[in-house]
Protein backbone atom coordinates (compact mmCIF):
# COMPACT_ATOMS: atom_id res chain seq x y z
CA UNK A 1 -100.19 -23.32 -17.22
CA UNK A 2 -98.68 -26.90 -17.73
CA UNK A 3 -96.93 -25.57 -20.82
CA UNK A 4 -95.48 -22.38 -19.12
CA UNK A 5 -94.10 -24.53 -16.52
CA UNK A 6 -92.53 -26.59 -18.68
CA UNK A 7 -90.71 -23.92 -20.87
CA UNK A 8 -89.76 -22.48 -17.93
CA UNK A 9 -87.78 -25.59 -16.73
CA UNK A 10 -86.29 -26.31 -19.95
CA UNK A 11 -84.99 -22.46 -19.80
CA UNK A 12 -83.48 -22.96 -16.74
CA UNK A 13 -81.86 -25.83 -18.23
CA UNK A 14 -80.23 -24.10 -21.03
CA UNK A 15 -78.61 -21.37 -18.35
CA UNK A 16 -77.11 -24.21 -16.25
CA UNK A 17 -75.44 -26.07 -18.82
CA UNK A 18 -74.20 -23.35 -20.32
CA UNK A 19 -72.52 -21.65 -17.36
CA UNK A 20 -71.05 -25.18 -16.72
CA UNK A 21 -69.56 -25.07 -20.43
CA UNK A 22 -68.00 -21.82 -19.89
CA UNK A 23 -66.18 -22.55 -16.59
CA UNK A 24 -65.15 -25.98 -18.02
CA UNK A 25 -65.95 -28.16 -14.99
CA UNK A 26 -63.42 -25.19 -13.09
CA UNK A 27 -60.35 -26.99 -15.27
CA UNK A 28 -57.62 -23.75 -15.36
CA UNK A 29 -57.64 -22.57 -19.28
CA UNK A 30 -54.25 -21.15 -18.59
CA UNK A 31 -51.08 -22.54 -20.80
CA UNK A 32 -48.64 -20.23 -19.94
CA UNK A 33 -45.12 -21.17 -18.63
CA UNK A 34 -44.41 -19.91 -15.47
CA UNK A 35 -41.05 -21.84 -14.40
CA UNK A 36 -38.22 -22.72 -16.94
CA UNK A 37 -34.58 -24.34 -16.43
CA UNK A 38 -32.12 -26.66 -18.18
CA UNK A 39 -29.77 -29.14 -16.83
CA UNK A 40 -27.24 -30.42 -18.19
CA UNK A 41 -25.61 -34.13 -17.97
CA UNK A 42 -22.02 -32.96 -17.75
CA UNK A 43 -22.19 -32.33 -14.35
CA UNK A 44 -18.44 -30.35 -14.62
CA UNK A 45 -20.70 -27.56 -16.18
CA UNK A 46 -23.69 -26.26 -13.56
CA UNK A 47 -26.47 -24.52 -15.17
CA UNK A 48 -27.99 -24.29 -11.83
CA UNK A 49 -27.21 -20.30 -11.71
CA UNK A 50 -28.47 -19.37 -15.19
CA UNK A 51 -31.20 -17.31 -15.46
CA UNK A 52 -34.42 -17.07 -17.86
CA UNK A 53 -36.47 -14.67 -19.61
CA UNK A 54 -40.03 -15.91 -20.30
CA UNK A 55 -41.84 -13.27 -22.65
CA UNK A 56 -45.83 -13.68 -23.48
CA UNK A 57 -45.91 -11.58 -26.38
CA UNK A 58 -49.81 -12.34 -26.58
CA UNK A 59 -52.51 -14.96 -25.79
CA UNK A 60 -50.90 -17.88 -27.91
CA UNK A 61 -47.34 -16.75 -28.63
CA UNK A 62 -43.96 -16.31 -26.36
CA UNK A 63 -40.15 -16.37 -26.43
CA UNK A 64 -38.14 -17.74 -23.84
CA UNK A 65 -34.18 -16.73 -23.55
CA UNK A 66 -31.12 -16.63 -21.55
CA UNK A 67 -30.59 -13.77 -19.39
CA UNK A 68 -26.92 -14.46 -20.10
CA UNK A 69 -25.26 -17.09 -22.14
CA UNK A 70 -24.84 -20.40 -21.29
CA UNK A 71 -21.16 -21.30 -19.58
CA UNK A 72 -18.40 -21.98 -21.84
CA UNK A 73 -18.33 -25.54 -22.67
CA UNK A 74 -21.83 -26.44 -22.89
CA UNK A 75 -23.24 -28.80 -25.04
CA UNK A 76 -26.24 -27.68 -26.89
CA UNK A 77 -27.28 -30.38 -28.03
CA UNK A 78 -27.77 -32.51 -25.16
CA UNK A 79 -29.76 -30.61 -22.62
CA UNK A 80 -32.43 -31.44 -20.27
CA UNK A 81 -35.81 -29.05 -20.55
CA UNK A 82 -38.01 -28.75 -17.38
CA UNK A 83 -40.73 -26.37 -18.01
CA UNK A 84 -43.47 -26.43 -15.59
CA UNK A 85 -47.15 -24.02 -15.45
CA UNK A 86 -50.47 -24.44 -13.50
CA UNK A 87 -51.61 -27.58 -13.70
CA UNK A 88 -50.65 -28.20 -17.81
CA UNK A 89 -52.10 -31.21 -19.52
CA UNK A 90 -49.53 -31.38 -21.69
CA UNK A 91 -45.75 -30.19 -22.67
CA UNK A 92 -44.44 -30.73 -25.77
CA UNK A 93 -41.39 -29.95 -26.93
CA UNK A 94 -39.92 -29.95 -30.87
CA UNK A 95 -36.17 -29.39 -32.07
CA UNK A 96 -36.27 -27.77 -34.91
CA UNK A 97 -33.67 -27.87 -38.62
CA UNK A 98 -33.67 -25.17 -40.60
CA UNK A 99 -36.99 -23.42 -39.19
CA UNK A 100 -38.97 -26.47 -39.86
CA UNK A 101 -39.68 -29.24 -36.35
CA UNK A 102 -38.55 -32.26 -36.28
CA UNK A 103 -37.92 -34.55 -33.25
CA UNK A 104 -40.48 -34.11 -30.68
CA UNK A 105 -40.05 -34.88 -26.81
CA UNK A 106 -42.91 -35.27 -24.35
CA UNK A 107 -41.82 -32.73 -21.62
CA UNK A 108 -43.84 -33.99 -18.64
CA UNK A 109 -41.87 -37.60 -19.13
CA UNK A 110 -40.67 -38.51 -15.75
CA UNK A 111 -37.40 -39.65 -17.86
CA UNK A 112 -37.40 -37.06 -20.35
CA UNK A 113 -34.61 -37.48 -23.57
CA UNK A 114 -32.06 -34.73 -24.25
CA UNK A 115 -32.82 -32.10 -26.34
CA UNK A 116 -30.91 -30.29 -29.11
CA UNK A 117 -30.70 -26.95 -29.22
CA UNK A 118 -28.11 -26.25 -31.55
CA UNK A 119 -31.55 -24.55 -33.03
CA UNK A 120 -34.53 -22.86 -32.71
CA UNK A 121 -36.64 -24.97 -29.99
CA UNK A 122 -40.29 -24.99 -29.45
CA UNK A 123 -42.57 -25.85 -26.93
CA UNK A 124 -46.02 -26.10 -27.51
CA UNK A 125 -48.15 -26.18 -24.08
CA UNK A 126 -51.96 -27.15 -23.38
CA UNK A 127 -53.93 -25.86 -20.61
CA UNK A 128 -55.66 -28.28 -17.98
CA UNK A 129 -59.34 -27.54 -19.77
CA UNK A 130 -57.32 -29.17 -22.91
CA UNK A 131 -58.52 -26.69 -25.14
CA UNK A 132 -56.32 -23.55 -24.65
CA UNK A 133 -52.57 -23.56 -26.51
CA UNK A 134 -49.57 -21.77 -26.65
CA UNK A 135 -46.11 -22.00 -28.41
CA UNK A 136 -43.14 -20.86 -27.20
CA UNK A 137 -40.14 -20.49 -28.96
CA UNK A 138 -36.81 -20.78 -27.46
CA UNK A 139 -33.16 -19.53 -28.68
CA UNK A 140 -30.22 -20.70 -25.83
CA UNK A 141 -26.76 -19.69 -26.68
CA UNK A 142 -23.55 -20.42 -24.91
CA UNK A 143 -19.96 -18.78 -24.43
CA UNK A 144 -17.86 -19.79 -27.36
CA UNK A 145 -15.07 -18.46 -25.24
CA UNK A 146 -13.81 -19.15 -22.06
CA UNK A 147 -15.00 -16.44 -19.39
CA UNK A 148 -11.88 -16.60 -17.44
CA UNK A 149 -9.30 -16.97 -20.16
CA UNK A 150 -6.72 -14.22 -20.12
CA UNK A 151 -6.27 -12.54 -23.68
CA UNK A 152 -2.57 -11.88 -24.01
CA UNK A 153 -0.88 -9.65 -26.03
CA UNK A 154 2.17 -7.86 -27.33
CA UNK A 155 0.82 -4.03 -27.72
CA UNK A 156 4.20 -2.86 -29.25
CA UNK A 157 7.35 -4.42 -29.73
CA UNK A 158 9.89 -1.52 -29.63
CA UNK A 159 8.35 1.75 -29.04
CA UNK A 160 11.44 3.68 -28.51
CA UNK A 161 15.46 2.89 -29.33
CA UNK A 162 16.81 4.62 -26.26
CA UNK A 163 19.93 3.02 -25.13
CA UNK A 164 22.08 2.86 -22.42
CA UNK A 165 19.10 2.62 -20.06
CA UNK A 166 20.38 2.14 -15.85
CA UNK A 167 16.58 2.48 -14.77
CA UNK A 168 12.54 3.04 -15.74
CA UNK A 169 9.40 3.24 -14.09
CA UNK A 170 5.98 3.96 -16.08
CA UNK A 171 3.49 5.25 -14.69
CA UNK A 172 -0.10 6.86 -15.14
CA UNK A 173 -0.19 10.75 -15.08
CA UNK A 174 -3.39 13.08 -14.16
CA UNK A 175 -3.85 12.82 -18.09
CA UNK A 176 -4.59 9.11 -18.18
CA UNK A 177 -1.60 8.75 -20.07
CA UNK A 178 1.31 6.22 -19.57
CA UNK A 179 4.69 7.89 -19.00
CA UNK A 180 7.59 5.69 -19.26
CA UNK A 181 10.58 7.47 -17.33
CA UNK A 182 13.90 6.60 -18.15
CA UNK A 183 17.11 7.20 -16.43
CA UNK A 184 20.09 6.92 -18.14
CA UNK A 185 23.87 8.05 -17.68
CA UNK A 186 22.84 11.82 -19.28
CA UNK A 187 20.00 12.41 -17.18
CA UNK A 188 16.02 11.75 -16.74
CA UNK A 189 13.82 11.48 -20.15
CA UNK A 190 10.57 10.16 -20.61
CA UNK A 191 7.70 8.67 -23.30
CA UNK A 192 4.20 9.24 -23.49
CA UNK A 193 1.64 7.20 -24.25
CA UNK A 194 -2.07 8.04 -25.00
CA UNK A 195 -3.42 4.78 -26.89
CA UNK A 196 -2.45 2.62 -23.92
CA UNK A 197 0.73 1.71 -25.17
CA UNK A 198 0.66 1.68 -28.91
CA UNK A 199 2.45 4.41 -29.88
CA UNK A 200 4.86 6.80 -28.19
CA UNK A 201 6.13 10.30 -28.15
CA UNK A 202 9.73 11.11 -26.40
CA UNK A 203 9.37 14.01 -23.73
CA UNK A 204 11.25 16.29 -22.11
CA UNK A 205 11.38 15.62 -17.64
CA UNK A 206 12.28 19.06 -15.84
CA UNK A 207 12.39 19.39 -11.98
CA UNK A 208 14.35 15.84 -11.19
CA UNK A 209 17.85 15.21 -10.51
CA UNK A 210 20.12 12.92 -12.62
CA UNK A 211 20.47 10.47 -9.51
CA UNK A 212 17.02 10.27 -7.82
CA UNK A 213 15.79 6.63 -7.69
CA UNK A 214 12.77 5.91 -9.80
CA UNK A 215 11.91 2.49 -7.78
CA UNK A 216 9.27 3.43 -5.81
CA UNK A 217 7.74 6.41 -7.93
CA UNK A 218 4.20 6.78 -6.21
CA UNK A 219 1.06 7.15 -8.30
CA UNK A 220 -1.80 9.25 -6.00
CA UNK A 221 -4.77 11.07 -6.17
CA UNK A 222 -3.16 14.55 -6.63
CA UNK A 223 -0.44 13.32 -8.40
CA UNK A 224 2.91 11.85 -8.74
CA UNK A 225 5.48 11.29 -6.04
CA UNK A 226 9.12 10.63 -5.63
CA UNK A 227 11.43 10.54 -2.84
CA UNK A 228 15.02 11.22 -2.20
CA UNK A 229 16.23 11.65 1.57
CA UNK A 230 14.82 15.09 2.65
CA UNK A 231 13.61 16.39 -0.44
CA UNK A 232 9.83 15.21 -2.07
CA UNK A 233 9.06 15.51 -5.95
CA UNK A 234 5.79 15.95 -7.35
CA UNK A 235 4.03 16.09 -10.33
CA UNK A 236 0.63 15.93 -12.08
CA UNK A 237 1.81 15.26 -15.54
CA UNK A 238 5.11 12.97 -14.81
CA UNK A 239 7.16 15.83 -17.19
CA UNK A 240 7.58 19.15 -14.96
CA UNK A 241 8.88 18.10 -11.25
CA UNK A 242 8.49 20.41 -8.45
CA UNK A 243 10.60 20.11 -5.11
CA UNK A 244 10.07 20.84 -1.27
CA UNK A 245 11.91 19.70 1.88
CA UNK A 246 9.67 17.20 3.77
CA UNK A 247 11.62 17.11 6.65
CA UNK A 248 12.61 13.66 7.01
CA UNK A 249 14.68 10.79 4.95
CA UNK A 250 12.92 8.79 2.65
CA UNK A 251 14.01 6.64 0.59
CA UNK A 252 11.91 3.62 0.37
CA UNK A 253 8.71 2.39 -0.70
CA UNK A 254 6.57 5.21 -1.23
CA UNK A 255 2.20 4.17 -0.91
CA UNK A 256 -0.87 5.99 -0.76
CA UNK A 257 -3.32 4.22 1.54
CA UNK A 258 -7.02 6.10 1.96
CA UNK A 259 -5.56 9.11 0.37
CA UNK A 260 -2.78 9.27 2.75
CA UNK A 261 0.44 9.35 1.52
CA UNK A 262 3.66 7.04 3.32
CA UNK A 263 7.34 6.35 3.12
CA UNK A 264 9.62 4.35 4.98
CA UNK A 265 13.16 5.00 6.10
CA UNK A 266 14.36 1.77 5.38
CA UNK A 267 17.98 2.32 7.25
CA UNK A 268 15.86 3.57 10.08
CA UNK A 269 13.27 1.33 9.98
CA UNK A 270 10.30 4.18 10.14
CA UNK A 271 7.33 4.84 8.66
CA UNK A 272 6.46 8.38 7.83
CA UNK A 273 2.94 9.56 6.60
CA UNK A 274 2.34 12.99 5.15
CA UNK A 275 0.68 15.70 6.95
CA UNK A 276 0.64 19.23 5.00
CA UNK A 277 4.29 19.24 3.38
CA UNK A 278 5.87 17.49 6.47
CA UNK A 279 6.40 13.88 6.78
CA UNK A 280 5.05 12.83 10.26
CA UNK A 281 6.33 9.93 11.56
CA UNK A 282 3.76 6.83 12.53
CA UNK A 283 3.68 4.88 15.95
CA UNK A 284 4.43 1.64 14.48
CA UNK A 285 2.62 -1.27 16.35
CA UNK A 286 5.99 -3.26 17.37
CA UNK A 287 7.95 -3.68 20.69
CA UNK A 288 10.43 -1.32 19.22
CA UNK A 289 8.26 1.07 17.45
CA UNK A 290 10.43 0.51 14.46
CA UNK A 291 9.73 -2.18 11.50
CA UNK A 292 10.94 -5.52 11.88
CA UNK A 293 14.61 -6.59 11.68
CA UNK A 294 13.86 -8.84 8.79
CA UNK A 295 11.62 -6.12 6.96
CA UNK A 296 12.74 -5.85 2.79
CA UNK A 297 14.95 -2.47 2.37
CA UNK A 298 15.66 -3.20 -1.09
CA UNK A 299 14.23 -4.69 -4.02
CA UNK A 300 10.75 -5.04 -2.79
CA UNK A 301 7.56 -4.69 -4.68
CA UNK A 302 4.92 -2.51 -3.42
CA UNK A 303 1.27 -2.71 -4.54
CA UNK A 304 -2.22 -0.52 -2.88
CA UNK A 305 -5.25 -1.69 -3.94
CA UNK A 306 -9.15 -2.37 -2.53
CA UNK A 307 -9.81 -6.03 -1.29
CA UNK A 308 -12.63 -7.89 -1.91
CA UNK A 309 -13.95 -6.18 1.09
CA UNK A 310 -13.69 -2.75 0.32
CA UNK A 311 -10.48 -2.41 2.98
CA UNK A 312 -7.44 -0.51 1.26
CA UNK A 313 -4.37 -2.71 1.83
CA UNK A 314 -1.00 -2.46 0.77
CA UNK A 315 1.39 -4.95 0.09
CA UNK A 316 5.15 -4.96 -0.13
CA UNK A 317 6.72 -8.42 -1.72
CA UNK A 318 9.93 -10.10 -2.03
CA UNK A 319 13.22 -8.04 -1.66
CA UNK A 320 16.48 -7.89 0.57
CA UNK A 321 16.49 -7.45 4.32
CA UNK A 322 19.06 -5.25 5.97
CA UNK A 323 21.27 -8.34 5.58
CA UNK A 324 21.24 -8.57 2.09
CA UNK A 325 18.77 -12.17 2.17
CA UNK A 326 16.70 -12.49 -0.44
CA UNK A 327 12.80 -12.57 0.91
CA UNK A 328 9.89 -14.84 -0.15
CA UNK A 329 7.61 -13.01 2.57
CA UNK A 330 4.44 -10.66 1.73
CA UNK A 331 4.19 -7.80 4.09
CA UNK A 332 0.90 -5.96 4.46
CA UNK A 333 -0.91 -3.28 6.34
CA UNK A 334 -3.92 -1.08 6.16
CA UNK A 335 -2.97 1.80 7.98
CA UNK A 336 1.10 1.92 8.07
CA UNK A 337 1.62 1.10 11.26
CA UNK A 338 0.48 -2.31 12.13
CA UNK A 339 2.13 -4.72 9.48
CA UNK A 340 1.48 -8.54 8.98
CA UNK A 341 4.15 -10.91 7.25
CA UNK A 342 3.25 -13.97 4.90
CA UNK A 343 6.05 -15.82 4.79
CA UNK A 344 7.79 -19.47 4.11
CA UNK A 345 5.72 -21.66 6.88
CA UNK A 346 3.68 -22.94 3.80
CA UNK A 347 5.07 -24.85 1.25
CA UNK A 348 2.59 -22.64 -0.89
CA UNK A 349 4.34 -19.40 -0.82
CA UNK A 350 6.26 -18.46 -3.51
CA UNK A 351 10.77 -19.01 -3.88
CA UNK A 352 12.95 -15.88 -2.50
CA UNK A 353 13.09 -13.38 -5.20
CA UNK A 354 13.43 -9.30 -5.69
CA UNK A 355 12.96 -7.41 -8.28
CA UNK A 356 9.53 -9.24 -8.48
CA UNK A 357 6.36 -7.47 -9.30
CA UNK A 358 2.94 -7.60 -7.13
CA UNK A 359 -0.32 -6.66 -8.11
CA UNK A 360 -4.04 -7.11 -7.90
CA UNK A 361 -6.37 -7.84 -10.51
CA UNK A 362 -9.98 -9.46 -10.05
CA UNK A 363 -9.47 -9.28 -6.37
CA UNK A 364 -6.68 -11.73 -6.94
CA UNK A 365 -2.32 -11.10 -6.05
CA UNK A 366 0.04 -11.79 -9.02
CA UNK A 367 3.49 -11.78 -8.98
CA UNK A 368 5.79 -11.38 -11.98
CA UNK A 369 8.85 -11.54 -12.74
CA UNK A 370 12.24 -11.79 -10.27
CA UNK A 371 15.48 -12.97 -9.60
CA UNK A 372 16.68 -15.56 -7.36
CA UNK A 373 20.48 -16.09 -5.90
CA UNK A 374 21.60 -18.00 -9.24
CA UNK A 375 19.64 -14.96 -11.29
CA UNK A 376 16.79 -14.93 -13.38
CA UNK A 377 13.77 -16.87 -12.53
CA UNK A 378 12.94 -18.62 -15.39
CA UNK A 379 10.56 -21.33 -13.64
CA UNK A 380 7.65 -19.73 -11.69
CA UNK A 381 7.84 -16.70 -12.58
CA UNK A 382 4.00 -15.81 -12.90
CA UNK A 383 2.74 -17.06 -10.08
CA UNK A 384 -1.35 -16.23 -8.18
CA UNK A 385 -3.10 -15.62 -5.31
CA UNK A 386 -6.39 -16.02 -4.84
CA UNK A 387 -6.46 -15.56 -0.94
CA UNK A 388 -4.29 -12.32 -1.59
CA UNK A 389 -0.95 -13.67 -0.28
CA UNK A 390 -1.77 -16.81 1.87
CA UNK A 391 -1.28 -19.35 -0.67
CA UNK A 392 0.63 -18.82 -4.11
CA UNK A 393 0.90 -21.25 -7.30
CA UNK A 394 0.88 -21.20 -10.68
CA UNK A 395 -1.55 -19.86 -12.50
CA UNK A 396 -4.00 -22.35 -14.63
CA UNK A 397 -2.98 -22.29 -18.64
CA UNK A 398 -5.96 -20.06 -19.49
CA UNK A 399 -4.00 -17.50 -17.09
CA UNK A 400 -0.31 -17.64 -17.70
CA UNK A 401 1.69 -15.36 -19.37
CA UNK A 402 2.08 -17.30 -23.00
CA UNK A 403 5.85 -18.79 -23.01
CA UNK A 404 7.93 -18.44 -24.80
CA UNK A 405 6.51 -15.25 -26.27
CA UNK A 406 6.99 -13.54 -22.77
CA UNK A 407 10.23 -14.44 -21.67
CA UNK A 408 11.29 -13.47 -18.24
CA UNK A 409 12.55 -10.79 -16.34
CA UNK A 410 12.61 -8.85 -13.54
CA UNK A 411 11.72 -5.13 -12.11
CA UNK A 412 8.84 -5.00 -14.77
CA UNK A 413 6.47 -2.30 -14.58
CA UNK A 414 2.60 -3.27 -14.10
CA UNK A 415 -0.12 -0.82 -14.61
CA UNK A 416 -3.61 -2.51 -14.20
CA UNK A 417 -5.81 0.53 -16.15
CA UNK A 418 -9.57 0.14 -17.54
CA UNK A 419 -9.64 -3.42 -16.26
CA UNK A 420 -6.22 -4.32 -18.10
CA UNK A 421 -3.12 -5.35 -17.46
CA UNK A 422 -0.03 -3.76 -18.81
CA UNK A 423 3.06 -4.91 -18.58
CA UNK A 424 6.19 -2.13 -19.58
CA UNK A 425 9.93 -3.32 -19.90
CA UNK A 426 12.18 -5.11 -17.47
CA UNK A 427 14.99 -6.71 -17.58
CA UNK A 428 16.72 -9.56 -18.75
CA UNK A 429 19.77 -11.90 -17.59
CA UNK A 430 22.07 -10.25 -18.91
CA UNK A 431 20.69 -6.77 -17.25
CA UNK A 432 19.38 -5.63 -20.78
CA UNK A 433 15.91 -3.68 -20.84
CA UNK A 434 13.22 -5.37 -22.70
CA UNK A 435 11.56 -2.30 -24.98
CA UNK A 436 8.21 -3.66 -25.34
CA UNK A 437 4.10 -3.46 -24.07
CA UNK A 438 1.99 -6.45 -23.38
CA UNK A 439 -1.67 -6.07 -22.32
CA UNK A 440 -3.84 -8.39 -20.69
CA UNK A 441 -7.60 -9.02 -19.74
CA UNK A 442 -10.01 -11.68 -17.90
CA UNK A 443 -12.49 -11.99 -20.33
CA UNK A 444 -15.39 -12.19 -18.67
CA UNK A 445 -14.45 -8.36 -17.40
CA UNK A 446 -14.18 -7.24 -20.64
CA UNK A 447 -17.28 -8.53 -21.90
CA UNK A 448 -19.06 -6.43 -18.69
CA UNK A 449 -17.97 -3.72 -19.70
């Protein structure tokens, strides 16, 4: 009996230590990383928004990697590792040359060193229990080209010889083709384009007269639009013109806002929106229903495009007045009728100018291009807005228009088509038409694509 007890304790024994061995005195056996960041000690360049993949790919073994690259600019081989888990023992973390490790950092150092990773990185992590390990290897990359740098370019230096030329407008048909229109002493012609710009085939225009003003040709939904006094021209393809009477005298500014179509009378100082065939005219919000005295009636560049906020706006820049004086103002409006002006009580806005042109591109205003009362602007002539027409300066070097490669001119035509910029023509001093394409991008947009 004495023996039985004894063997019995001893048994007992055995089944006690040995469930305390397994558990480990309740120390976690788990070395995975479940947080991981880098800082960086140029604090001009904030990693703060970059994100991380951390992949287990089994019980010892995982990869961590940017979501995206690093910003442009960053030093790889100075960075700061913080890599945390549940309740690690240890964190240790090896640069690497050529596959093989090399200098090793202690990762839970309250002062930890910078680490290189111009290479492969590893980090090899221990449980609390002490026992359990894992490696994780790390490959960080960074821009090697500026996100916001504009990528400037001449598409084609001549594509046509026409001569003689009093007036152009290009503009993007139903076909997603360009179609540069040109209006010269013999009548309207026109060239196509459907490489954006690279190469181009002369066309034959039907349907337009040989004095209609191609200014403020109107790109919309349906189609293209031109007007002259009573009559309205449209077409799908920017070739084969069709007339109607609209009822009313346009001649000024034609915009499409919400997929409603608008001209002005700029003599008259009305705005007109089109109902059916019929131009109907609009209650403008003013004292004397009619658009302010000092509204542009010539020269003016018009622009419709989606704000940051998803509210259509369209903008009309720059011009003459009824009294021939040359405008710095923006005018805008979201529904044709109730019109704000931006004009010269900032020392921001931009110099008088017309035959400027506006547009939008990553929810910022540009404006290219003009003349002044002494002629060509030749200073300022690219200038931004980033608060779409409050403020306007020059744009930052990785934005400009490269000088002297672009020289400068006015009443150039802008397209802004699969998140580029084209720029067609214009003219110079001397009232000569530039024959040429450049394109431009944002980077960064591109790279979304």
């Amino acid at each position: 009996m004495k023996h039985k007890f004894l063997y019995l304790t001893f048994a007992l024994g055995l089944i006690l230590t040995s469930c305390i061995g397994g558990q480990t005195t309740g120390r976690s056996n788990n070395p995975k990383i479940t947080t991981f960041r880098l800082t960086n000690k140029n604090t001009k360049i904030s990693l703060s928004d970059v994100k991380y993949n951390i992949q287990d790919a089994n019980d010892n073994n995982g990869t961590i990697t940017e979501k995206d690259s690093l910003p442009y600019g960053t030093n790889l081989d100075s960075l700061i590792v913080v890599a945390t888990g549940n309740k690690l023992s240890s964190v240790k973390i090896f640069e690497s040359k050529n596959g093989v490790k090399t200098k090793e950092h202690d990762g839970a150092d309250s002062e930890p060193d910078t680490v290189n990773f111009s290479e492969t990185v590893y980090i090899e992590t221990v449980a609390e229990d002490k026992k359990t390990k894992m490696t994780y290897t790390v490959n960080i990359h960074a821009h090697r080209q500026d996100p916001n740098l504009y990528d400037w370019k001449i598409v084609n230096s001549e594509p046509f010889n026409t001569s003689g030329i009093m007036q152009e407008k290009v503009v993007l048909n139903g076909g997603n083709a360009f179609v540069w229109l040109i209006k010269t002493a013999s009548g309207i012609s026109a060239y196509s384009s459907s490489d954006n710009g690279k190469t181009w085939q002369q066309k034959t225009v039907t349907g337009l007269p040989n004095d209609i003003d191609l200014q403020y040709t109107l790109k919309a939904k349906d189609g293209l639009y031109i007007a002259k006094q009573e009559n309205l021209y449209k077409s799908t393809d920017g070739l084969s013109w069709q007339s109607y009477l609209a009822g009313q005298k346009v001649n000024n500014a034609l915009f499409e806002i919400n997929g409603e179509i608008f001209g002005i009378n700029s003599t008259e100082r009305k705005v007109y929106k089109m109902a059916g065939n019929l131009w109907q005219e609009v209650a403008i919000k003013t004292t004397s229903g009619r658009l302010p005295e000092d509204f542009p009636v010539s020269g003016a560049s018009v622009w419709t495009d989606i704000s940051a906020n998803g509210i259509a706006k369209v903008y009309i820049a720059g011009g003459e007045d009824k009294n021939s004086k040359l405008l710095n103002t923006v005018w805008l409006s979201t529904d044709g009728a109730y019109w704000i002006k931006l004009d010269n009580s900032s020392t921001s806005l931009f110099s008088p100018r017309k035959g400027a042109t506006i547009f939008q591109y990553d929810n910022t205003l540009m404006l290219v291009g003009g003349q002044n009362a002494s002629g060509l602007i030749t200073s300022k002539y690219h200038i931004v807005s980033p608060d779409y027409g409050i403020t306007w300066a020059e744009p930052a070097s990785n934005v400009a228009l490269p000088s002297p490669m672009f020289a400068p001119r006015y009443d150039a035509q802008i397209i802004v088509k699969d998140k580029r910029i084209y720029i067609f023509g214009g003219q110079t001093s001397a009232g000569t038409f530039k024959r040429e394409v450049w394109t431009g991008a944002k980077s960064i947009l591109l790279w979304k694509k």
